[in-house]
N, C-alpha and C. Protein backbone atom coordinates (compact mmCIF):
# COMPACT_ATOMS: atom_id res chain seq x y z
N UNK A 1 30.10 156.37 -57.96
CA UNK A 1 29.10 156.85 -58.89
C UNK A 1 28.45 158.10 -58.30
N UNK A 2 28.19 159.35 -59.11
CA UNK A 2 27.74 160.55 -58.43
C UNK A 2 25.96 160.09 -58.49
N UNK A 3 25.78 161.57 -58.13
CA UNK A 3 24.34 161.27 -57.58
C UNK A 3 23.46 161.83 -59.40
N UNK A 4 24.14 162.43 -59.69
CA UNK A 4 23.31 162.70 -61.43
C UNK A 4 23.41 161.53 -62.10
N UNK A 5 24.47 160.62 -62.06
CA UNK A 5 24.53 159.15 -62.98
C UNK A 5 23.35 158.25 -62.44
N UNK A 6 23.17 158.52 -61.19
CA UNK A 6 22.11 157.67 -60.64
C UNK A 6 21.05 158.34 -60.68
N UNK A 7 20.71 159.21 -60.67
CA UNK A 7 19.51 159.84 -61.00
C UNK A 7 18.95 159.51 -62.71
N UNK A 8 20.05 159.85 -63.50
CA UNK A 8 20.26 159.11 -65.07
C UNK A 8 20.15 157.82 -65.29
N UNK A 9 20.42 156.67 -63.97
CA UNK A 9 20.35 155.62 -64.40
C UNK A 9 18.52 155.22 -63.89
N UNK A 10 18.28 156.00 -62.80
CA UNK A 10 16.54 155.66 -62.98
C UNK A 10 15.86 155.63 -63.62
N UNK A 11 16.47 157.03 -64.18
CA UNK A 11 15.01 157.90 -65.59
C UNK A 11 15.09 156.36 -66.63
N UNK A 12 16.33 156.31 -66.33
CA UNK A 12 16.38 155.28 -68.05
C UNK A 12 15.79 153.74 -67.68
N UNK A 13 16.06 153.70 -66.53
CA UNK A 13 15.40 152.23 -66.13
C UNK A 13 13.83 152.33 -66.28
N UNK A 14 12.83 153.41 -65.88
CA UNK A 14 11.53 153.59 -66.24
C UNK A 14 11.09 153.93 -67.41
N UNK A 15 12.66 154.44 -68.16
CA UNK A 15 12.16 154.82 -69.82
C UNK A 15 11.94 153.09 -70.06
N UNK A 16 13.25 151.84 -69.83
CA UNK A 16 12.80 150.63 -70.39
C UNK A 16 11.53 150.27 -70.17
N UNK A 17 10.59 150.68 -69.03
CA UNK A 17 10.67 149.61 -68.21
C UNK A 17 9.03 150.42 -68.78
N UNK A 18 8.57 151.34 -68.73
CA UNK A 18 7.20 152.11 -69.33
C UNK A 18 7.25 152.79 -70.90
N UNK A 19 7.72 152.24 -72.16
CA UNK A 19 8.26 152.74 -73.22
C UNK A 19 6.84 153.63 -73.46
N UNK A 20 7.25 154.51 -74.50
CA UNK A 20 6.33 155.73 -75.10
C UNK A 20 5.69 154.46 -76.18
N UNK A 21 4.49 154.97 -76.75
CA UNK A 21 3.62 154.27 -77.93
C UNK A 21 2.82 154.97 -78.32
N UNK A 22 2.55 154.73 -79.85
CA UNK A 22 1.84 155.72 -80.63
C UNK A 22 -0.08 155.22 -80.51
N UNK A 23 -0.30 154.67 -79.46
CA UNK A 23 -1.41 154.04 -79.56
C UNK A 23 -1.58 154.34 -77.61
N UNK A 24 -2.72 155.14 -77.77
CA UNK A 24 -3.39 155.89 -76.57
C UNK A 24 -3.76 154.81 -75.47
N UNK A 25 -4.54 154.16 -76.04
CA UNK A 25 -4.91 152.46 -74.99
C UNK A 25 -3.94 152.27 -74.17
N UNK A 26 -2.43 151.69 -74.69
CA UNK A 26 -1.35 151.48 -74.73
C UNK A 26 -0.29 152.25 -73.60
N UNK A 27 -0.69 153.57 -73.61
CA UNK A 27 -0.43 154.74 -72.93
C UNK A 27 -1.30 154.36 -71.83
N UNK A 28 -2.27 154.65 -71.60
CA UNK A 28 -3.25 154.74 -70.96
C UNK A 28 -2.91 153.56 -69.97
N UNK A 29 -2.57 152.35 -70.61
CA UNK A 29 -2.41 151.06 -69.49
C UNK A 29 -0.96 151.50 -69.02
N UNK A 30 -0.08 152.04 -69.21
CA UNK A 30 1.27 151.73 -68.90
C UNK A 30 1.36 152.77 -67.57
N UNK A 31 0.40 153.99 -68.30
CA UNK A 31 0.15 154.78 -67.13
C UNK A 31 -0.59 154.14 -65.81
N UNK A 32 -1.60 153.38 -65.98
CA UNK A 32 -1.99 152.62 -65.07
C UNK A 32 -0.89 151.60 -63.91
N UNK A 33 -0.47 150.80 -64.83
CA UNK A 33 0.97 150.05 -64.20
C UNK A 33 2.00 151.07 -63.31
N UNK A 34 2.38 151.91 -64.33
CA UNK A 34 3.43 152.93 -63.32
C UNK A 34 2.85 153.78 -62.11
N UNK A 35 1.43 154.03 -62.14
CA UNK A 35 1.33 154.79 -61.34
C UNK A 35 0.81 153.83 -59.81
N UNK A 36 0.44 152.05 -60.21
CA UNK A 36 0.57 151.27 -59.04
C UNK A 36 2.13 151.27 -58.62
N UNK A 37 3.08 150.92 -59.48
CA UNK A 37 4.27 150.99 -58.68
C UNK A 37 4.53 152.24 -58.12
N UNK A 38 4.05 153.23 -58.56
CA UNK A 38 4.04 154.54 -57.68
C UNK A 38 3.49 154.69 -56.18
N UNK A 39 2.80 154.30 -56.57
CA UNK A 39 2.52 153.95 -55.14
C UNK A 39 2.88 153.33 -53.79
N UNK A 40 3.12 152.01 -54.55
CA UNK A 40 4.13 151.11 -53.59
C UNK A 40 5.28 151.68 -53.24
N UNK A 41 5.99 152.38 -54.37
CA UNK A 41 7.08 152.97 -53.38
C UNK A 41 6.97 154.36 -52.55
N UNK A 42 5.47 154.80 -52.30
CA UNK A 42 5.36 155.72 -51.84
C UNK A 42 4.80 155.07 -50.28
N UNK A 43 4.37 154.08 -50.26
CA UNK A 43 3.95 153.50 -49.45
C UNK A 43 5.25 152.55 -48.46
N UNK A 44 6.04 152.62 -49.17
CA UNK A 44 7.47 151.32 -48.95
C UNK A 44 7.64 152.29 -47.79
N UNK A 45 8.25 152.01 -46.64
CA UNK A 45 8.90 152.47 -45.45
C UNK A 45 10.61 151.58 -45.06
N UNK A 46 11.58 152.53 -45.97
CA UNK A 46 12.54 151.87 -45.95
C UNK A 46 13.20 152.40 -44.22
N UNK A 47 14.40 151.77 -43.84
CA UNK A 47 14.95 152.22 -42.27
C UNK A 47 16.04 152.78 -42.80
N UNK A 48 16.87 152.21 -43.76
CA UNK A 48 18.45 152.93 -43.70
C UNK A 48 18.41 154.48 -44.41
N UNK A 49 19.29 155.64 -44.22
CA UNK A 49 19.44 156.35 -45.12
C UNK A 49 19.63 156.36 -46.10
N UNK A 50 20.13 155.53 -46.60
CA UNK A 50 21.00 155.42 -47.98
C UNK A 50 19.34 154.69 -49.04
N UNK A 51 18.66 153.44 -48.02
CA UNK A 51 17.31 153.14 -49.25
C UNK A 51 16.58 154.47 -49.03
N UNK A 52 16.10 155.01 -48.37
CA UNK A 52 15.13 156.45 -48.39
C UNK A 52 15.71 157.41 -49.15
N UNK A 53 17.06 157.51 -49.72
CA UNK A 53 17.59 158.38 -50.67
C UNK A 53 17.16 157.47 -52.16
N UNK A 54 17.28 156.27 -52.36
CA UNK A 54 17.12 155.55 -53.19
C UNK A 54 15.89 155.21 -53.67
N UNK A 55 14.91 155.26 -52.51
CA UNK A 55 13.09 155.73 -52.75
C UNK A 55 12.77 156.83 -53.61
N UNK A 56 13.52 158.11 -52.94
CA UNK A 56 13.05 159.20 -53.13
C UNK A 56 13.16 159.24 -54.81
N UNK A 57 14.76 158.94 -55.05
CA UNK A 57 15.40 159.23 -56.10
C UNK A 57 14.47 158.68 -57.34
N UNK A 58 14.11 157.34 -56.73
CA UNK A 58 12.59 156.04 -57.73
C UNK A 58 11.29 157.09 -57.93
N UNK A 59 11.03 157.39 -56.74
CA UNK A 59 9.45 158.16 -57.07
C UNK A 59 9.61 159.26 -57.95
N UNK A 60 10.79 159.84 -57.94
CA UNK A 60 11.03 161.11 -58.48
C UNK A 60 10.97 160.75 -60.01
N UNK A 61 11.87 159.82 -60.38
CA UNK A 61 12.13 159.13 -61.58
C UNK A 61 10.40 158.98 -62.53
N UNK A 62 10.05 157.94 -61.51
CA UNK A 62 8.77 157.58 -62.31
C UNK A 62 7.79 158.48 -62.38
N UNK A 63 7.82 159.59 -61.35
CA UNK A 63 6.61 160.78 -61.27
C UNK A 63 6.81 161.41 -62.89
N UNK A 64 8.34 161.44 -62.41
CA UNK A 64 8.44 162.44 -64.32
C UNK A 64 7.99 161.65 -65.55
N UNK A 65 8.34 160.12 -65.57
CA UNK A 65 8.22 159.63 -66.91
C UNK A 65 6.39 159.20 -66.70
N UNK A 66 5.89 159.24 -65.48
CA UNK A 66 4.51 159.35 -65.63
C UNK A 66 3.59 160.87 -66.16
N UNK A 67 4.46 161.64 -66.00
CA UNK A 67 4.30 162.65 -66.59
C UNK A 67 4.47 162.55 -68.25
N UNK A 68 5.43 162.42 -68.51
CA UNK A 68 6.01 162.18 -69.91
C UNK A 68 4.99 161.27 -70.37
N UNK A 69 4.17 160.60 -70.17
CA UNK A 69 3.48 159.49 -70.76
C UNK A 69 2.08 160.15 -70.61
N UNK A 70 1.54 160.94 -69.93
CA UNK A 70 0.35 161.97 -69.84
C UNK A 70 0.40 163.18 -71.07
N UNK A 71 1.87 163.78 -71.17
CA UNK A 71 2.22 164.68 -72.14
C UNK A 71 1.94 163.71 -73.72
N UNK A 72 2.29 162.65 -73.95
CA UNK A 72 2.21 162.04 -75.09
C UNK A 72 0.36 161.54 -75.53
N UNK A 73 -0.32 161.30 -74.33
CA UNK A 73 -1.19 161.06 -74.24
C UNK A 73 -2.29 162.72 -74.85
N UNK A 74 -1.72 163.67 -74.40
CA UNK A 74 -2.62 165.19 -74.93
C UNK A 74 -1.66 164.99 -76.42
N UNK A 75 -0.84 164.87 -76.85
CA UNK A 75 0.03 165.47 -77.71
C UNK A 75 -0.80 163.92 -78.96
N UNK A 76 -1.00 163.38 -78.74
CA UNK A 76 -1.50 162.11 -79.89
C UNK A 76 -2.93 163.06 -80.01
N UNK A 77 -4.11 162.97 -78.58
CA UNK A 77 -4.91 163.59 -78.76
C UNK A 77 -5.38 164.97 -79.99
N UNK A 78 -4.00 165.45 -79.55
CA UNK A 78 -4.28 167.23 -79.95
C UNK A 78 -3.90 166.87 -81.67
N UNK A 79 -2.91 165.90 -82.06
CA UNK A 79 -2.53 165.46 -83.43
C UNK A 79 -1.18 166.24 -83.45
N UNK A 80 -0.31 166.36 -82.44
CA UNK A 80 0.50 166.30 -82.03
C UNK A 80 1.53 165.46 -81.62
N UNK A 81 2.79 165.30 -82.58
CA UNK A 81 3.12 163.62 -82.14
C UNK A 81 4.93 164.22 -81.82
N UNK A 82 5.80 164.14 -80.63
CA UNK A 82 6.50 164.60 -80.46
C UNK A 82 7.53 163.38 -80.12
N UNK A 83 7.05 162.41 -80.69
CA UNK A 83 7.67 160.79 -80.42
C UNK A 83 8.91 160.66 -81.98
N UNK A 84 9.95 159.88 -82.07
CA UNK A 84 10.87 160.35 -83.50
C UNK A 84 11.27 161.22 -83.40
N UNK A 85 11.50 162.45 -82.47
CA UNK A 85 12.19 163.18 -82.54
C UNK A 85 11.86 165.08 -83.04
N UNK A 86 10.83 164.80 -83.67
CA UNK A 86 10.00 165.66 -84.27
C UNK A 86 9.08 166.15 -83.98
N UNK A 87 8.23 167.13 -84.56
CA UNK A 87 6.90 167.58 -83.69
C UNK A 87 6.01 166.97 -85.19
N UNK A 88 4.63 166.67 -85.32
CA UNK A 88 4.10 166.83 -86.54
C UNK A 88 3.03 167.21 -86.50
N UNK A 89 2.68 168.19 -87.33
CA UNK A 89 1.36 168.66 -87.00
C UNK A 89 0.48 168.18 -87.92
N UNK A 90 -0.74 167.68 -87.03
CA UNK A 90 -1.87 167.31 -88.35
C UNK A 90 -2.05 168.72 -89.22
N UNK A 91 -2.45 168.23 -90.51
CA UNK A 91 -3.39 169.39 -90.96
C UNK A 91 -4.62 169.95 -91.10
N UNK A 92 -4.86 171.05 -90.81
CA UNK A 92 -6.04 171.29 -90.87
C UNK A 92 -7.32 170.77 -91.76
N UNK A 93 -8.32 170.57 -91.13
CA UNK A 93 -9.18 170.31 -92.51
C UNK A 93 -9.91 171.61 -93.06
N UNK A 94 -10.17 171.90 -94.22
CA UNK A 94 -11.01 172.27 -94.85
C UNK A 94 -12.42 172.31 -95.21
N UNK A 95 -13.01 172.42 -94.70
CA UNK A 95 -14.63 171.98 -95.18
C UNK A 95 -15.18 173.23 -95.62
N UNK A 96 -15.87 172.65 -96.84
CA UNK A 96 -16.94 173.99 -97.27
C UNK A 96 -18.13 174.09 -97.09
N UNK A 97 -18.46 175.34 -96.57
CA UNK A 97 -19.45 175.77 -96.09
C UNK A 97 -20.89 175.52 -96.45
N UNK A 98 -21.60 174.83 -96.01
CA UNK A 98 -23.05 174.62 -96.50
C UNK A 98 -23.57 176.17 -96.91
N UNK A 99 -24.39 176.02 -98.19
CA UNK A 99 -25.19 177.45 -98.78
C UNK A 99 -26.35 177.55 -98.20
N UNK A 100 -26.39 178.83 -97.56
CA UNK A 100 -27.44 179.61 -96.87
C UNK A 100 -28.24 179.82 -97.77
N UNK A 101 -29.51 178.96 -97.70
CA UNK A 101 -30.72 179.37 -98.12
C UNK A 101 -31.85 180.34 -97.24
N UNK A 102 -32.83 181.04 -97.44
CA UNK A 102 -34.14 181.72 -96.86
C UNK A 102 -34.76 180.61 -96.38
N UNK A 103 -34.78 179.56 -96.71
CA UNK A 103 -35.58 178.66 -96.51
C UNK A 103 -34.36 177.49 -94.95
N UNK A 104 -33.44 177.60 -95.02
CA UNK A 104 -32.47 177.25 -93.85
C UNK A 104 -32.17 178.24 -92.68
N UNK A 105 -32.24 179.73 -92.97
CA UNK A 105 -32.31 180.37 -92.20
C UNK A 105 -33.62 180.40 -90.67
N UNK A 106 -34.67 180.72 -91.96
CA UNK A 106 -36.22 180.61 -91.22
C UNK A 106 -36.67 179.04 -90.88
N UNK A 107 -36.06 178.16 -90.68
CA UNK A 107 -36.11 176.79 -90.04
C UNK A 107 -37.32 175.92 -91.21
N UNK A 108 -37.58 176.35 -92.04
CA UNK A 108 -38.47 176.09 -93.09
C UNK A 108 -38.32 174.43 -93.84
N UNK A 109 -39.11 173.69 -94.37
CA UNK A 109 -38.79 172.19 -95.21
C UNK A 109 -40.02 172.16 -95.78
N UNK A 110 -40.64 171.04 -96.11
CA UNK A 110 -41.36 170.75 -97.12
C UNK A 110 -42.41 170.50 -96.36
N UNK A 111 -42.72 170.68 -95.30
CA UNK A 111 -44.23 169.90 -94.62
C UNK A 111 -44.26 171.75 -93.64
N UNK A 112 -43.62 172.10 -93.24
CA UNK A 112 -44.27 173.65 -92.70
C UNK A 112 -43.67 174.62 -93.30
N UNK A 113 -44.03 174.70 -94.31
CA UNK A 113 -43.54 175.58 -95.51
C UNK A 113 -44.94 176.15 -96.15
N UNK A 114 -45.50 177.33 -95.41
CA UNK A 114 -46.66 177.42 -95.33
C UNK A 114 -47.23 178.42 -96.36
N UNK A 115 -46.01 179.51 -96.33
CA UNK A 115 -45.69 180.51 -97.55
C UNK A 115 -44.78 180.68 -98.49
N UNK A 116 -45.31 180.65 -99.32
CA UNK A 116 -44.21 180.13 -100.38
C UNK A 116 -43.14 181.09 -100.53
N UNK A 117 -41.78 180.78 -100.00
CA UNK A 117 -40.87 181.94 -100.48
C UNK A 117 -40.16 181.50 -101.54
N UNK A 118 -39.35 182.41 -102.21
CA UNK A 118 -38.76 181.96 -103.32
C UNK A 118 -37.20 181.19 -102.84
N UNK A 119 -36.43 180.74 -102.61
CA UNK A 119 -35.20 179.90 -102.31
C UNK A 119 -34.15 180.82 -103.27
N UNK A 120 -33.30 181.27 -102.42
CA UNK A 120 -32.23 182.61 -103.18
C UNK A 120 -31.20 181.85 -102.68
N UNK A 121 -30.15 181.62 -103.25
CA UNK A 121 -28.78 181.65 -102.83
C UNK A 121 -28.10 182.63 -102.22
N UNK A 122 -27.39 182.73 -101.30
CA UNK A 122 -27.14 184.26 -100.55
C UNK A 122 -25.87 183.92 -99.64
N UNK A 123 -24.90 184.55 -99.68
CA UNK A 123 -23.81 184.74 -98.98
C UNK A 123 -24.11 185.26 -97.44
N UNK A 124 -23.26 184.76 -96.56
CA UNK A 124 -23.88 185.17 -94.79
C UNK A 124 -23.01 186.36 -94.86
N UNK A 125 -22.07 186.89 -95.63
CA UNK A 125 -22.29 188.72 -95.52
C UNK A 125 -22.87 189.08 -96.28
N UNK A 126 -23.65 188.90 -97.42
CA UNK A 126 -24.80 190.15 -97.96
C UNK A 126 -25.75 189.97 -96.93
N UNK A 127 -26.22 188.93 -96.03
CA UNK A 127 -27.21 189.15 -95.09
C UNK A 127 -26.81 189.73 -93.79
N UNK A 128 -25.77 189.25 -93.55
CA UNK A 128 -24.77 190.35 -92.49
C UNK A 128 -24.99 192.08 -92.62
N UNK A 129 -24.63 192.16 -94.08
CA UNK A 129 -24.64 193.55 -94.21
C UNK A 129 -25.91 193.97 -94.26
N UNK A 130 -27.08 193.50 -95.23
CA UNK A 130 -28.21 193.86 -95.60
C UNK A 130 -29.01 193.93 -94.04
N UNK A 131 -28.58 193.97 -93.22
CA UNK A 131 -28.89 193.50 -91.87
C UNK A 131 -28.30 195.13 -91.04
N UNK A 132 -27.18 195.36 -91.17
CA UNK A 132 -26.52 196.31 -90.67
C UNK A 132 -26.66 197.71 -91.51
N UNK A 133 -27.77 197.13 -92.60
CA UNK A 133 -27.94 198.47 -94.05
C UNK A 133 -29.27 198.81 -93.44
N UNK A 134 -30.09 197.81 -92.68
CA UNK A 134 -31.22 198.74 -92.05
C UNK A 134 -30.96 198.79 -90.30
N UNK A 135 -29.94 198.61 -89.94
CA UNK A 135 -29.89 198.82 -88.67
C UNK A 135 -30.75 197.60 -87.79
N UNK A 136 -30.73 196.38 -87.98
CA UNK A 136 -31.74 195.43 -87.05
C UNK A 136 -33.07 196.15 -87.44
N UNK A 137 -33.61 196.82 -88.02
CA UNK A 137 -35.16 197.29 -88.73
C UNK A 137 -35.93 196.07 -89.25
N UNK A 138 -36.71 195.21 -88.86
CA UNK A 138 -36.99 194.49 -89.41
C UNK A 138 -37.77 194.87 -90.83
N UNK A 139 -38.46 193.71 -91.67
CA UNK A 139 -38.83 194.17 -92.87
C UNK A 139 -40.09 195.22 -92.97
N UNK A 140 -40.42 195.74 -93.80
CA UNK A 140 -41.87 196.40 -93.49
C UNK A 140 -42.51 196.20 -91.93
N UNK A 141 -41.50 197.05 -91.01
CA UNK A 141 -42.22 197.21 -89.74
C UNK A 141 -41.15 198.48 -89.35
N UNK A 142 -42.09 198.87 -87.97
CA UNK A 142 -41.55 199.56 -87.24
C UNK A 142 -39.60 199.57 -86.56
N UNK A 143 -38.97 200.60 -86.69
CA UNK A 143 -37.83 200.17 -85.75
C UNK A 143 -38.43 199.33 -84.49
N UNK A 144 -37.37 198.80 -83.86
CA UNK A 144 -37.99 198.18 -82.78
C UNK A 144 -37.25 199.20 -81.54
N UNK A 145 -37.30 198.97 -80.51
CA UNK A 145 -37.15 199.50 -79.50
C UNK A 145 -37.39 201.23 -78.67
N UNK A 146 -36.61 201.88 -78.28
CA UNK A 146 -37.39 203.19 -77.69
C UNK A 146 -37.09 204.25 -78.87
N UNK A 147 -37.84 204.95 -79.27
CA UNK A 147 -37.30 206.06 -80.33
C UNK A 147 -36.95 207.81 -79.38
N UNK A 148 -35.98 207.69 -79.39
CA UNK A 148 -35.64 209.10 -78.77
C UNK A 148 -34.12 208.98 -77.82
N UNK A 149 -33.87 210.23 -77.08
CA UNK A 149 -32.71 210.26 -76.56
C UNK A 149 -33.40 209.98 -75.18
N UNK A 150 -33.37 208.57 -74.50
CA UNK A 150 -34.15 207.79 -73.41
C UNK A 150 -32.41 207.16 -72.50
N UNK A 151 -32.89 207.37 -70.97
CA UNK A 151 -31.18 207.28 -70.57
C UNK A 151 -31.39 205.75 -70.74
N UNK A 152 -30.10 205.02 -70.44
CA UNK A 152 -30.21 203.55 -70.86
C UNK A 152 -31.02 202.68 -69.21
N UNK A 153 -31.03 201.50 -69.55
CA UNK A 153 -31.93 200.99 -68.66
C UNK A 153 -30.81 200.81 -67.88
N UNK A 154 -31.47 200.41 -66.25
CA UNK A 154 -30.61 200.19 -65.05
C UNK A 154 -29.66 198.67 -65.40
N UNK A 155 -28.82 199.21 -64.60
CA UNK A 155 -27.20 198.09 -65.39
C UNK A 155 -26.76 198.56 -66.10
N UNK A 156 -26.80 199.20 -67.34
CA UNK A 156 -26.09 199.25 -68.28
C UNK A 156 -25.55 201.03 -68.10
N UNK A 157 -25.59 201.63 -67.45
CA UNK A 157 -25.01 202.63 -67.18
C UNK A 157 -23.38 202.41 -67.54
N UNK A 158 -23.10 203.78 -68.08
CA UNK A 158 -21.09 203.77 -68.14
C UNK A 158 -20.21 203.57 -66.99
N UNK A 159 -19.34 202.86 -67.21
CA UNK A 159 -18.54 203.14 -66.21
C UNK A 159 -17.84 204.40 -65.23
N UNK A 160 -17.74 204.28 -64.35
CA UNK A 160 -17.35 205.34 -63.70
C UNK A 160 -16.03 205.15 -63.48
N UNK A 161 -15.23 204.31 -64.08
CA UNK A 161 -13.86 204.29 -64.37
C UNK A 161 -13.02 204.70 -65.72
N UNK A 162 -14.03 204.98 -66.18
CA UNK A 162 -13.75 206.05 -67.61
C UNK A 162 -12.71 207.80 -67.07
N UNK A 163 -13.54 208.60 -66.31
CA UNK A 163 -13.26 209.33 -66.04
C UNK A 163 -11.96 209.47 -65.34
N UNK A 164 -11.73 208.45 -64.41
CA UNK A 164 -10.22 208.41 -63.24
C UNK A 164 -9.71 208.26 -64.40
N UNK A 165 -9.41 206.89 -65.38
CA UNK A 165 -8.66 206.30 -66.07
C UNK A 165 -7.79 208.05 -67.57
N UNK A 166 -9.08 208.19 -67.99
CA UNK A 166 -8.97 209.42 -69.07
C UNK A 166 -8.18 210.85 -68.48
N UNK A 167 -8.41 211.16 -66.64
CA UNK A 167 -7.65 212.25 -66.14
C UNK A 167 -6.41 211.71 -65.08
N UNK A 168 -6.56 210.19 -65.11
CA UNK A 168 -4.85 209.97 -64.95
C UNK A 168 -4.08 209.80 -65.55
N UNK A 169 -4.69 209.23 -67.26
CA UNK A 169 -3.69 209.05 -68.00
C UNK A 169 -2.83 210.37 -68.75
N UNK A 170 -3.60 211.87 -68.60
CA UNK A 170 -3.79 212.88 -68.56
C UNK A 170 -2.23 213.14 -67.82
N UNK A 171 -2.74 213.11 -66.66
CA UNK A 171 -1.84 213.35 -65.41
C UNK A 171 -0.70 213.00 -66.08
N UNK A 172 -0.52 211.68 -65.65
CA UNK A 172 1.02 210.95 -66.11
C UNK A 172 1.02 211.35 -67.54
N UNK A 173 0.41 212.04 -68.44
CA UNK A 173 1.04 212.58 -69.64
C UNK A 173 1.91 213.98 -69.23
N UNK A 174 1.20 215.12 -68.57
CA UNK A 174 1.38 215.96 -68.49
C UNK A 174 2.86 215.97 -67.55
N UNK A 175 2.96 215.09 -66.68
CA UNK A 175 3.64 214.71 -65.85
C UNK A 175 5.22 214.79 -66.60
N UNK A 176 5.45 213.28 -67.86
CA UNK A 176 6.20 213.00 -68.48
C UNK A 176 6.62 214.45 -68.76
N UNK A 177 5.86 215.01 -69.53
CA UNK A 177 6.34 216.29 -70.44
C UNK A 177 7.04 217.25 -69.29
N UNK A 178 6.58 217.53 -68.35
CA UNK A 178 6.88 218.30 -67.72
C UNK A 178 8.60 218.09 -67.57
N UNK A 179 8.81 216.66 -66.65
CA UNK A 179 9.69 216.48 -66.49
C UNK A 179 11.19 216.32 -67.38
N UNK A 180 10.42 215.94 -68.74
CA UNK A 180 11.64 216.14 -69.80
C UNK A 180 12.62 217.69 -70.00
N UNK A 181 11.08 218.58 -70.15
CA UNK A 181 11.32 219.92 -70.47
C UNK A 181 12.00 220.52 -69.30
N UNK A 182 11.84 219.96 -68.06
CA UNK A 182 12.67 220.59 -66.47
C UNK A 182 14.14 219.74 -66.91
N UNK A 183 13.84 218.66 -67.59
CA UNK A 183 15.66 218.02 -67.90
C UNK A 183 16.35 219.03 -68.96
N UNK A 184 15.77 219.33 -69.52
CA UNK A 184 16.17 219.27 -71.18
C UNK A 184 16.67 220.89 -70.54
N UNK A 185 16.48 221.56 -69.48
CA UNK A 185 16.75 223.22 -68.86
C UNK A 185 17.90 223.14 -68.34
N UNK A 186 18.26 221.63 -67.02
CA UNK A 186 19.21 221.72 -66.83
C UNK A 186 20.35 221.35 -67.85
């Protein structure tokens, strides 16, 4: 018997012996079980050559199908089921969007609801936009922040890798061209 039939006949003895299941618990214990016999034979101290080839060949076996039983374990999780032969993907759900009220925005209800606003129905891009139509300006007030050409505050300065990046890429442009037009002579 070669050494791949026996390597084939392990995998399949731990496929009987730890089967796949569509029920995580299930998984979860079998993984438990295999990974005590994992142990034991990691712990076993055989003398002849021939059992320490026959150890190795066991741990190897069950490391993978303990693997394989971790992979099934994310793959049920994720709604991923790669058991039958197939992959299946859950489907997505759908949910619709709760309506943005003035009154959900500003954290507002019926007991600190102090000024009466009117309750508008409103899409989160007309307030997106109506938002980006005054620039963050809040309502009847001042812009907020510095008015003028003020350098930016410390940290936020530009990079100084702008410049290398913009006159090397330069370079290696000028570079390319060069060298075509010195081909294109000879």
């Amino acid at each position: 018997m070669s050494e791949k039939a026996r390597k084939d006949e392990a995998a399949q003895t731990y496929t009987d012996k730890y089967p796949l299941s569509n029920s995580i618990d299930e998984l979860q214990t079998t993984i438990g079980l295999a990974n005590i016999e994992l142990v034991n034979l990691k712990n076993s101290k055989p003398s002849t050559a021939g059992a320490k080839r026959i150890r190795q060949r066991n741990i190897t076996a069950l490391s993978n199908r303990i693997m394989q039983l971790n992979n099934t374990i994310k793959d049920l999780r994720s709604g991923l089921s790669s058991q039958f032969g197939g992959i299946v993907v859950a489907p997505p759900t759908i949910a619709k969007l709760p309506t943005v009220t003035s009154d959900t925005l500003l954290g507002r209800n019926e007991i600190n609801r102090g000024i009466k606003v009117p309750v508008v129905d409103t899409d989160v891009r007309d307030l997106a936009n109506k938002v980006e139509a005054t620039r963050g300006t809040p309502v009847d007030a001042a812009p907020m922040g510095a008015v003028g050409d003020y350098p930016p505050p410390q940290g936020v300065q530009g990079s100084s890798m702008k410049p290398i990046l913009l006159y090397g890429g330069l370079a290696v442009l000028v570079g390319v061209v060069a060298y075509f037009m010195l081909k294109k002579k000879k």
